[in-house]
C-alpha atoms as a PDB file:
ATOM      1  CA  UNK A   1      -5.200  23.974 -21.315  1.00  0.00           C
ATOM      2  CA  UNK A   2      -5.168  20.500 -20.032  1.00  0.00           C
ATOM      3  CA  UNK A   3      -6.856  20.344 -16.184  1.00  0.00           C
ATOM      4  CA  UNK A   4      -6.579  16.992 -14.365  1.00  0.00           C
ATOM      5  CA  UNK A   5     -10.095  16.315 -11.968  1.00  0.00           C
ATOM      6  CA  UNK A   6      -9.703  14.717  -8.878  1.00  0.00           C
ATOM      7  CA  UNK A   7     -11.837  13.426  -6.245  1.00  0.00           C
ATOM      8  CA  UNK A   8     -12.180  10.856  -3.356  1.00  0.00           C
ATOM      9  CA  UNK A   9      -8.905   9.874  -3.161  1.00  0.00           C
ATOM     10  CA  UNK A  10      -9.478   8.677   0.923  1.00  0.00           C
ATOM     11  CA  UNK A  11      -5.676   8.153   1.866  1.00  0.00           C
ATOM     12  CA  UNK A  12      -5.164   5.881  -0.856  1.00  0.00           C
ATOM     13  CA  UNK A  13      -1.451   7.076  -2.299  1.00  0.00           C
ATOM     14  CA  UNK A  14      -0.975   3.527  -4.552  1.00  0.00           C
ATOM     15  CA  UNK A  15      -3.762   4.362  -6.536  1.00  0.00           C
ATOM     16  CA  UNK A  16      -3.109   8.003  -6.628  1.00  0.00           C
ATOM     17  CA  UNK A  17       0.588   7.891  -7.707  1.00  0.00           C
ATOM     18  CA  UNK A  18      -1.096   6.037 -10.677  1.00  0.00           C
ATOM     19  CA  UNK A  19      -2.544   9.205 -11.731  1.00  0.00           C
ATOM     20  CA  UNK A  20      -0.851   9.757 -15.430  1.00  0.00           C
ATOM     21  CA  UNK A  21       0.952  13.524 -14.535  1.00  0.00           C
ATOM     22  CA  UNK A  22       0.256  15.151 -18.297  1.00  0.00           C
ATOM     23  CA  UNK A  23      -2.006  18.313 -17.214  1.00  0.00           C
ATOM     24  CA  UNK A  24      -1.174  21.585 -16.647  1.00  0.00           C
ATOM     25  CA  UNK A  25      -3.288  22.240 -13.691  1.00  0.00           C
ATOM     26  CA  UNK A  26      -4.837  19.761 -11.011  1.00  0.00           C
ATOM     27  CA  UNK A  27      -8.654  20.462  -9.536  1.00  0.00           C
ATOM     28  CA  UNK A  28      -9.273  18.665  -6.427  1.00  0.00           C
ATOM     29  CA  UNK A  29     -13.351  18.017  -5.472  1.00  0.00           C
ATOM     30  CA  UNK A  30     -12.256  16.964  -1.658  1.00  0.00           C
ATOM     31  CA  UNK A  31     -11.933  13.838   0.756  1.00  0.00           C
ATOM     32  CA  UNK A  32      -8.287  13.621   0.570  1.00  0.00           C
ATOM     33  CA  UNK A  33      -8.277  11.209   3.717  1.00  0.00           C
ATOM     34  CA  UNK A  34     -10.370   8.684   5.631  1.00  0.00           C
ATOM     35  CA  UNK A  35     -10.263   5.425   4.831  1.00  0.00           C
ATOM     36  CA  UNK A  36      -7.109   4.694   3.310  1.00  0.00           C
ATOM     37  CA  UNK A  37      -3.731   3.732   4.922  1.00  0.00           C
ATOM     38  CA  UNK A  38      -1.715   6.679   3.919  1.00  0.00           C
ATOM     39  CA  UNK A  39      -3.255  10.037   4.715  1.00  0.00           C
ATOM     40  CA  UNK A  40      -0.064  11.961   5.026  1.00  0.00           C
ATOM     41  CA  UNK A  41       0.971  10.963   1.825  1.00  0.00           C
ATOM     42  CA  UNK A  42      -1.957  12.209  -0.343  1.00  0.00           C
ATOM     43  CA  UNK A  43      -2.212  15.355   1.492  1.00  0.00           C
ATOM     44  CA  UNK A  44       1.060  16.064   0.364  1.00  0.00           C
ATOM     45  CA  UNK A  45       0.756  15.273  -3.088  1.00  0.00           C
ATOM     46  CA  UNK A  46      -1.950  17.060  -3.390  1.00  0.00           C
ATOM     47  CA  UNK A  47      -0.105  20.172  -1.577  1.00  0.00           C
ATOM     48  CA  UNK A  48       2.318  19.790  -4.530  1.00  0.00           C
ATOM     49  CA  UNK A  49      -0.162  19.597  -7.161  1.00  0.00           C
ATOM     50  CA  UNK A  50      -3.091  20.695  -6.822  1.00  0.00           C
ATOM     51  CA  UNK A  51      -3.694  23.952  -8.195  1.00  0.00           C
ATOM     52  CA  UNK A  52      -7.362  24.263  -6.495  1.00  0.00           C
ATOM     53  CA  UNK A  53      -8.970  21.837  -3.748  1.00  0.00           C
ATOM     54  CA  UNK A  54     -11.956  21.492  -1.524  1.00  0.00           C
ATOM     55  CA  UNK A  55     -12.829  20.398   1.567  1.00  0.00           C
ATOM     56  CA  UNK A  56     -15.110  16.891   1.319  1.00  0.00           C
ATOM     57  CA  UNK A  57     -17.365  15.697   4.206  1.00  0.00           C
ATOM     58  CA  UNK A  58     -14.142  13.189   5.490  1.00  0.00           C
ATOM     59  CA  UNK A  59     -11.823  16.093   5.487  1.00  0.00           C
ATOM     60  CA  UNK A  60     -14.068  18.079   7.824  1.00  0.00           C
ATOM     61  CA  UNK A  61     -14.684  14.790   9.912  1.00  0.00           C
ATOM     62  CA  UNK A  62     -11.297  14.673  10.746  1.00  0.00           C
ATOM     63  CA  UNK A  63     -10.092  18.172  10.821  1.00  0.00           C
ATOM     64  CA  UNK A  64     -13.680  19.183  12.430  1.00  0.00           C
ATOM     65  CA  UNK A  65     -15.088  16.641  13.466  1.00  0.00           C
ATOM     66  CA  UNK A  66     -17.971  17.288  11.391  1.00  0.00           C
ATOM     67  CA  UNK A  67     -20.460  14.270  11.746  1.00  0.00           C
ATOM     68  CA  UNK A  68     -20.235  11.769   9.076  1.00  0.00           C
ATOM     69  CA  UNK A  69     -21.213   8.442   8.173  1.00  0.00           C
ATOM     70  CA  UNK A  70     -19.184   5.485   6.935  1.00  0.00           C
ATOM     71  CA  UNK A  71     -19.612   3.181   4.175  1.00  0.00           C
ATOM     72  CA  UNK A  72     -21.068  -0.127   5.344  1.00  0.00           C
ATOM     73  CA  UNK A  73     -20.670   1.106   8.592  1.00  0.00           C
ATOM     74  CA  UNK A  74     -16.418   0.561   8.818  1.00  0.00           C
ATOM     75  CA  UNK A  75     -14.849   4.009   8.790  1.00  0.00           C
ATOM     76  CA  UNK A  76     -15.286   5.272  12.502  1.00  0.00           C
ATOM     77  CA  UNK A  77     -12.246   3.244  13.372  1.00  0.00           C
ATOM     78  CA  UNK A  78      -9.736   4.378  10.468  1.00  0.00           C
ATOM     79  CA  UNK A  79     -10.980   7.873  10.877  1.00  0.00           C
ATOM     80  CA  UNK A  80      -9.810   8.185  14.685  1.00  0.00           C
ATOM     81  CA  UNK A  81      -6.599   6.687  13.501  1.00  0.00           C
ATOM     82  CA  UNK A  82      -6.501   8.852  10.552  1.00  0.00           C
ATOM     83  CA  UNK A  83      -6.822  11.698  13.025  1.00  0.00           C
ATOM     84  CA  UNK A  84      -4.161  10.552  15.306  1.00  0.00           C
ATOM     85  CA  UNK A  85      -2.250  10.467  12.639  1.00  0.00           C
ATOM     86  CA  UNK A  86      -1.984  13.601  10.663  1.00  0.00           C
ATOM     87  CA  UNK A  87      -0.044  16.517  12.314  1.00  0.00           C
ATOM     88  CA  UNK A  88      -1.404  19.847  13.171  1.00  0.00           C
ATOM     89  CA  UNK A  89       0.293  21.153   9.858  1.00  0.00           C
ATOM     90  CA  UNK A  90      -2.444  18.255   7.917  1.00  0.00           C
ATOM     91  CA  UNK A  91      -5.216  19.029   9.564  1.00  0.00           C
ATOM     92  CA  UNK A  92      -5.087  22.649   9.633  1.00  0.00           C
ATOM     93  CA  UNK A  93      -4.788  22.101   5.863  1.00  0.00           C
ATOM     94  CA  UNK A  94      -7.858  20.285   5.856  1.00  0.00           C
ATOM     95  CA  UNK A  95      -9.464  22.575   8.020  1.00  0.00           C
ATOM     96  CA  UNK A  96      -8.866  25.706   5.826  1.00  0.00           C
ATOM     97  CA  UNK A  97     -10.185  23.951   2.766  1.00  0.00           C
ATOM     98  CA  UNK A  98     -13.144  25.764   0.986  1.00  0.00           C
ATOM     99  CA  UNK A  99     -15.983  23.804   0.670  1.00  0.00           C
ATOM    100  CA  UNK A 100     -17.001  25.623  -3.470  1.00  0.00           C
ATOM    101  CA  UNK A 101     -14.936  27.862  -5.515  1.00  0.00           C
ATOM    102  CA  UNK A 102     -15.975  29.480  -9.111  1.00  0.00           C
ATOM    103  CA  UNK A 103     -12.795  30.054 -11.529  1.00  0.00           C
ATOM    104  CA  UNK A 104     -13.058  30.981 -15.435  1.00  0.00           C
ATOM    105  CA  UNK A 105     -10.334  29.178 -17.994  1.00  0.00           C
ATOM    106  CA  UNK A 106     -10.069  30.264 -21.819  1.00  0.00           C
ATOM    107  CA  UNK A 107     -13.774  31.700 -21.537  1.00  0.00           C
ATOM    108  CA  UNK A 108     -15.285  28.453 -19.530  1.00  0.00           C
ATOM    109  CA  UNK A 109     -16.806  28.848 -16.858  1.00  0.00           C
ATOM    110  CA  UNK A 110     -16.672  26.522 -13.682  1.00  0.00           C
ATOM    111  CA  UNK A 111     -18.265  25.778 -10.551  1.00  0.00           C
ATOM    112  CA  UNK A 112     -17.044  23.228  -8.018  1.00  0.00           C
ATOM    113  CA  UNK A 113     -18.255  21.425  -5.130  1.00  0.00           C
ATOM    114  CA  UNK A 114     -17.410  18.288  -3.396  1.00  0.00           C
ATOM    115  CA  UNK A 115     -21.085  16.517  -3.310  1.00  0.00           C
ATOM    116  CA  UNK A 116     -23.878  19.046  -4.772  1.00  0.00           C
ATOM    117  CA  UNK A 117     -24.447  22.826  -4.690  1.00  0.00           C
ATOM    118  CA  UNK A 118     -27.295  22.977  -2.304  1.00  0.00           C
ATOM    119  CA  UNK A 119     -25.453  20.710   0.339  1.00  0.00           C
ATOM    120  CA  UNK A 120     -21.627  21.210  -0.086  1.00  0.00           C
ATOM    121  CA  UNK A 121     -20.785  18.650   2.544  1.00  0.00           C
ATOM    122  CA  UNK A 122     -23.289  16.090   2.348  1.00  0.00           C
ATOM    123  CA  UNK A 123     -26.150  15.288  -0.368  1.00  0.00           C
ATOM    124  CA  UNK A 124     -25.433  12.505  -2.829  1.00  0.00           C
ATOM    125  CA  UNK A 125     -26.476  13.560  -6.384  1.00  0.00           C
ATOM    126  CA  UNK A 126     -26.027  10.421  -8.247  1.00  0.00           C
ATOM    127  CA  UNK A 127     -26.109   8.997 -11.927  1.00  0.00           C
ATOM    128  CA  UNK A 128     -29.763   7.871 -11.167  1.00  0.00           C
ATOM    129  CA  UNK A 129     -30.970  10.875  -9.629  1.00  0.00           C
ATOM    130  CA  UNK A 130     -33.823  12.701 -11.666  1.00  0.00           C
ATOM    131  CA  UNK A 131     -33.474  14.945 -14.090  1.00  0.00           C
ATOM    132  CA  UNK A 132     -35.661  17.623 -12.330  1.00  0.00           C
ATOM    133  CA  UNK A 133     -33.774  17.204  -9.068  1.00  0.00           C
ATOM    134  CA  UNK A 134     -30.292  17.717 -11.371  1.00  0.00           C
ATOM    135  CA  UNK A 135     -31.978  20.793 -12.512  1.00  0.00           C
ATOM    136  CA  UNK A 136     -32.700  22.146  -9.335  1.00  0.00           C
ATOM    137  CA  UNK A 137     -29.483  21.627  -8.147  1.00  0.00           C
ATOM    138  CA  UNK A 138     -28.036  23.628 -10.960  1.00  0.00           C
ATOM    139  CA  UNK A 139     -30.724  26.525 -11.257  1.00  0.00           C
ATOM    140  CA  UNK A 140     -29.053  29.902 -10.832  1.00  0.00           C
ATOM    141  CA  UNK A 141     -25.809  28.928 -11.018  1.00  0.00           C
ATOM    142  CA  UNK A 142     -23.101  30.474 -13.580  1.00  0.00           C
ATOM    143  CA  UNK A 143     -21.487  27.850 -14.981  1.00  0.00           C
ATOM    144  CA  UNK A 144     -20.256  25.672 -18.420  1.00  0.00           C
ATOM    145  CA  UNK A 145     -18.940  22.814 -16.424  1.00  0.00           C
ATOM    146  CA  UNK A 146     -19.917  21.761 -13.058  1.00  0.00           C
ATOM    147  CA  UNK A 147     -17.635  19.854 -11.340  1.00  0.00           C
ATOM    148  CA  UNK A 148     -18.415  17.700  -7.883  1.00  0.00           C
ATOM    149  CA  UNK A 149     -17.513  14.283  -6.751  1.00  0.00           C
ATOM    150  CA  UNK A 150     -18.639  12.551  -3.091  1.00  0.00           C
ATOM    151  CA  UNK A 151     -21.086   9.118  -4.773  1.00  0.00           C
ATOM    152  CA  UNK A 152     -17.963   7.488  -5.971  1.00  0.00           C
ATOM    153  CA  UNK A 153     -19.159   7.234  -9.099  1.00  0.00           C
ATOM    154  CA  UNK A 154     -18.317   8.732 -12.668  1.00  0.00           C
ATOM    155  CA  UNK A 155     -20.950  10.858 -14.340  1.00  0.00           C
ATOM    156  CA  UNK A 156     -20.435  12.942 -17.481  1.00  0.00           C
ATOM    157  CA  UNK A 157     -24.297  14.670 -18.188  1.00  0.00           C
ATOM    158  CA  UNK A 158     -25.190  17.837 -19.888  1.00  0.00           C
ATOM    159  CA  UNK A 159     -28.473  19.879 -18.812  1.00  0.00           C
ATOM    160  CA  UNK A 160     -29.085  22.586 -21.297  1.00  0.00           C
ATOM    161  CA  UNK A 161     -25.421  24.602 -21.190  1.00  0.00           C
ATOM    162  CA  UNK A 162     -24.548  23.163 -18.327  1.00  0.00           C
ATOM    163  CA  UNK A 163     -21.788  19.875 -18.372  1.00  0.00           C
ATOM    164  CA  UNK A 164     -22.033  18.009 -14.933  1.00  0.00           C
ATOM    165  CA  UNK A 165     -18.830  15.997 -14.484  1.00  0.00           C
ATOM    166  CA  UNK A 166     -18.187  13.342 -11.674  1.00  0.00           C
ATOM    167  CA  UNK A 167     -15.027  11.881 -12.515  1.00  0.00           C
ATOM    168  CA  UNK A 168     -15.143   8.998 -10.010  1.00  0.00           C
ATOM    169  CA  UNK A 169     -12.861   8.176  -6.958  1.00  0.00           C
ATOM    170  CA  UNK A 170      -9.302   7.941  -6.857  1.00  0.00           C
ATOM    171  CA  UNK A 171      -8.998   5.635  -4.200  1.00  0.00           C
ATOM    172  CA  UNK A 172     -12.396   4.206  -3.257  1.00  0.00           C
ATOM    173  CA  UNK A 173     -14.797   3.582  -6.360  1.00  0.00           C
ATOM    174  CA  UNK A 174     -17.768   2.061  -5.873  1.00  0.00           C
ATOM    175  CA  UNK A 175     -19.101   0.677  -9.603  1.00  0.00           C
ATOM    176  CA  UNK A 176     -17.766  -2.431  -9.268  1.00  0.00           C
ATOM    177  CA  UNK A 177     -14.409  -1.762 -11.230  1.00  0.00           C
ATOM    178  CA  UNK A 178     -11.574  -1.294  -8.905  1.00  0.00           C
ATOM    179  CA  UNK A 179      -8.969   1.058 -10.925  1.00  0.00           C
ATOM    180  CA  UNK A 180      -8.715   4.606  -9.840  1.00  0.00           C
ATOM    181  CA  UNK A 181     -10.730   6.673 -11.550  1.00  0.00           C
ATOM    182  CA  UNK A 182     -10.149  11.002 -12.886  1.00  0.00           C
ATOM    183  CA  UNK A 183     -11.149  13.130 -15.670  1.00  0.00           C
ATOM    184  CA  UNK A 184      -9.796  15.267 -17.765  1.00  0.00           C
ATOM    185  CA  UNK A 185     -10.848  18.962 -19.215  1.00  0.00           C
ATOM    186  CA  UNK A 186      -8.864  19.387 -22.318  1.00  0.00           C
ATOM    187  CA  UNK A 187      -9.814  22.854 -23.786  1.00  0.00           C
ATOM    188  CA  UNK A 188     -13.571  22.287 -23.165  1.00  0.00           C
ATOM    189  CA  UNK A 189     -14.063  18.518 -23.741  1.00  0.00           C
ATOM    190  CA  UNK A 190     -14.355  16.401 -20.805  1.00  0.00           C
ATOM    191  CA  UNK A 191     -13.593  12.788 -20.645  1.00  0.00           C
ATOM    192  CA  UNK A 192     -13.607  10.238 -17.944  1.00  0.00           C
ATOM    193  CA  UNK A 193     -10.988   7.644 -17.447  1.00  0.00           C
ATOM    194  CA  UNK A 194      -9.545   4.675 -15.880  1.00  0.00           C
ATOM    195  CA  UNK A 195      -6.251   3.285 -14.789  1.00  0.00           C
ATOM    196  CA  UNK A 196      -4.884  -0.002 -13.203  1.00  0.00           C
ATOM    197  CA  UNK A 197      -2.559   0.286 -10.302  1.00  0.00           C
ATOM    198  CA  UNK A 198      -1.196  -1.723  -7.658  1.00  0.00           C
ATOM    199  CA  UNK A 199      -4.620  -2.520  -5.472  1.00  0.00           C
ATOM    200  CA  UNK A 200      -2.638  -5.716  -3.534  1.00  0.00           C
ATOM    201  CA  UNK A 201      -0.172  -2.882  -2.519  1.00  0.00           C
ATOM    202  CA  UNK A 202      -3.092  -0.495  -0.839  1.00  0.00           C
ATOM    203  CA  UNK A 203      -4.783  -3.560   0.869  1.00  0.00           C
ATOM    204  CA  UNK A 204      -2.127  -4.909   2.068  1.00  0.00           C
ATOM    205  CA  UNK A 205      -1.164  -1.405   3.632  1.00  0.00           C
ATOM    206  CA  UNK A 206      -4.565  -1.412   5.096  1.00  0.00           C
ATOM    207  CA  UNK A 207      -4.161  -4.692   6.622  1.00  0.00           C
ATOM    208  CA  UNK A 208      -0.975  -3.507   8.228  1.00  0.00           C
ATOM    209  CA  UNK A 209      -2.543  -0.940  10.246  1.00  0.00           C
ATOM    210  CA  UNK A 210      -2.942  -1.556  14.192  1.00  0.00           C
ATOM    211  CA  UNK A 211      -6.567  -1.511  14.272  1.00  0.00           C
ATOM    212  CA  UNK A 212      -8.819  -4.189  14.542  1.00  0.00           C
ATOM    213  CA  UNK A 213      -8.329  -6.863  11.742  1.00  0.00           C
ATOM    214  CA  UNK A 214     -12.689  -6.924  10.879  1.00  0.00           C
ATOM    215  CA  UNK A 215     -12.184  -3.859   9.971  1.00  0.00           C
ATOM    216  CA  UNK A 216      -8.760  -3.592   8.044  1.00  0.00           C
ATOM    217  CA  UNK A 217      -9.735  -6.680   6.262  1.00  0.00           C
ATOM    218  CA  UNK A 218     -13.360  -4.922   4.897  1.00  0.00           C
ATOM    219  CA  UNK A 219     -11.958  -2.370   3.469  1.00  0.00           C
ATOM    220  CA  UNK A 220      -9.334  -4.183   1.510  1.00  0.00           C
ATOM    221  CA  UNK A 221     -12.087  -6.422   0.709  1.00  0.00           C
ATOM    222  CA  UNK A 222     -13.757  -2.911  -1.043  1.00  0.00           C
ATOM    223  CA  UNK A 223     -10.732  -1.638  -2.619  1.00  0.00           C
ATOM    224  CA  UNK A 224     -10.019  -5.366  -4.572  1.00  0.00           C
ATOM    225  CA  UNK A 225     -13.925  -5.509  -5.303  1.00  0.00           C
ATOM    226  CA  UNK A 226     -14.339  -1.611  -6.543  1.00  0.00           C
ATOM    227  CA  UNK A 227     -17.037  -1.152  -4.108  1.00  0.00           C
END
């Protein structure tokens, strides 16, 4: 069994078309939109594909209006048009996202959650978090492989039984290296991976969009940087 992992793909459809399509099933950790200049698009590739997906703190901002922040202070402007945007058929997909889900494949156990198991929604467990605070997080829970996204950043750690795997954004990384990043479970070994696509493409969708040209023009300027 070959699963495909997913996560923070924030309306970016050049960079997830990218996405090499040899799995058999696709896990989704959440924020399918916000951001990007094609929200429509991803939520209906991921309607298509994914086999499981959850609901990231973006999704609920714009199907909720859940209260989220923006990186460097620039998304408040693409979420209301990402909002206008979507139909009621979108958003009510959004909206009926879970925020974890448990599942068992060929005797492996997993356990996923868009940003940490405490805080489904909202608390950033990163690469330099500590050890004990990792621990914590995963105390009491069932589970070979822990899967999450939400820091934009890859992560592939193991704590006692327990594999913790980020596998990076799709369409917004933030490590400095701008290709779209996923994972891959492939009968119980994870690894974490990296593809090129067509970033001049997504920016220059951004900087199509009828919003103020500051902001269009930063996030491009994030997408061609990798954070």
């Amino acid at each position: 069994m070959r699963l495909l992992i997913l996560a923070d793909v924030h309306g970016n459809i050049d960079a997830l078309a990218a996405i090499p399509e040899s799995w058999d099933q696709v896990i989704f950790l959440g924020d399918a939109v916000d951001y990007g200049p094609a929200p429509s698009e991803c939520i209906a590739w991921l309607r298509d594909r994914a086999h499981i997906a959850l609901k990231g703190n973006h999704d609920a901002a714009v199907a909720e209006g859940f209260r989220c922040g923006g990186y460097r202070g620039i998304s408040l402007a693409l979420r209301t048009w990402t909002r206008e945007t979507l139909n009621e058929a979108d958003r009510n997909y959004l909206r009926w996202l879970p925020l974890t889900e448990s599942f068992h494949i060929g005797g492996a156990r997993f356990h996923l959650v868009h940003a940490a198991p405490s805080e489904p929604l909202a608390k950033y467990l990163l690469p330099s978090t500590p050890d004990e605070e990792w621990r914590a997080e995963l105390a009491g829970l069932d589970a070979d492989f822990v899967l999450l996204g939400h820091s934009h950043l890859p992560l592939l750690r193991v704590f006692g039984c327990t594999a913790v795997v980020n596998p990076g954004s799709v369409g917004q990384p933030r490590d400095g290296d701008p290709r779209a990043g996923y994972a891959v479970w492939d009968d119980g070994r994870v690894t974490l991976h990296r593809i090129e696509y067509d970033v001049e493409a997504a920016a220059k969708r951004l900087e199509a969009l009828p919003l103020d040209a500051e902001v269009t023009e930063a996030m491009a300027a994030i997408l061609r940087a990798g954070g």
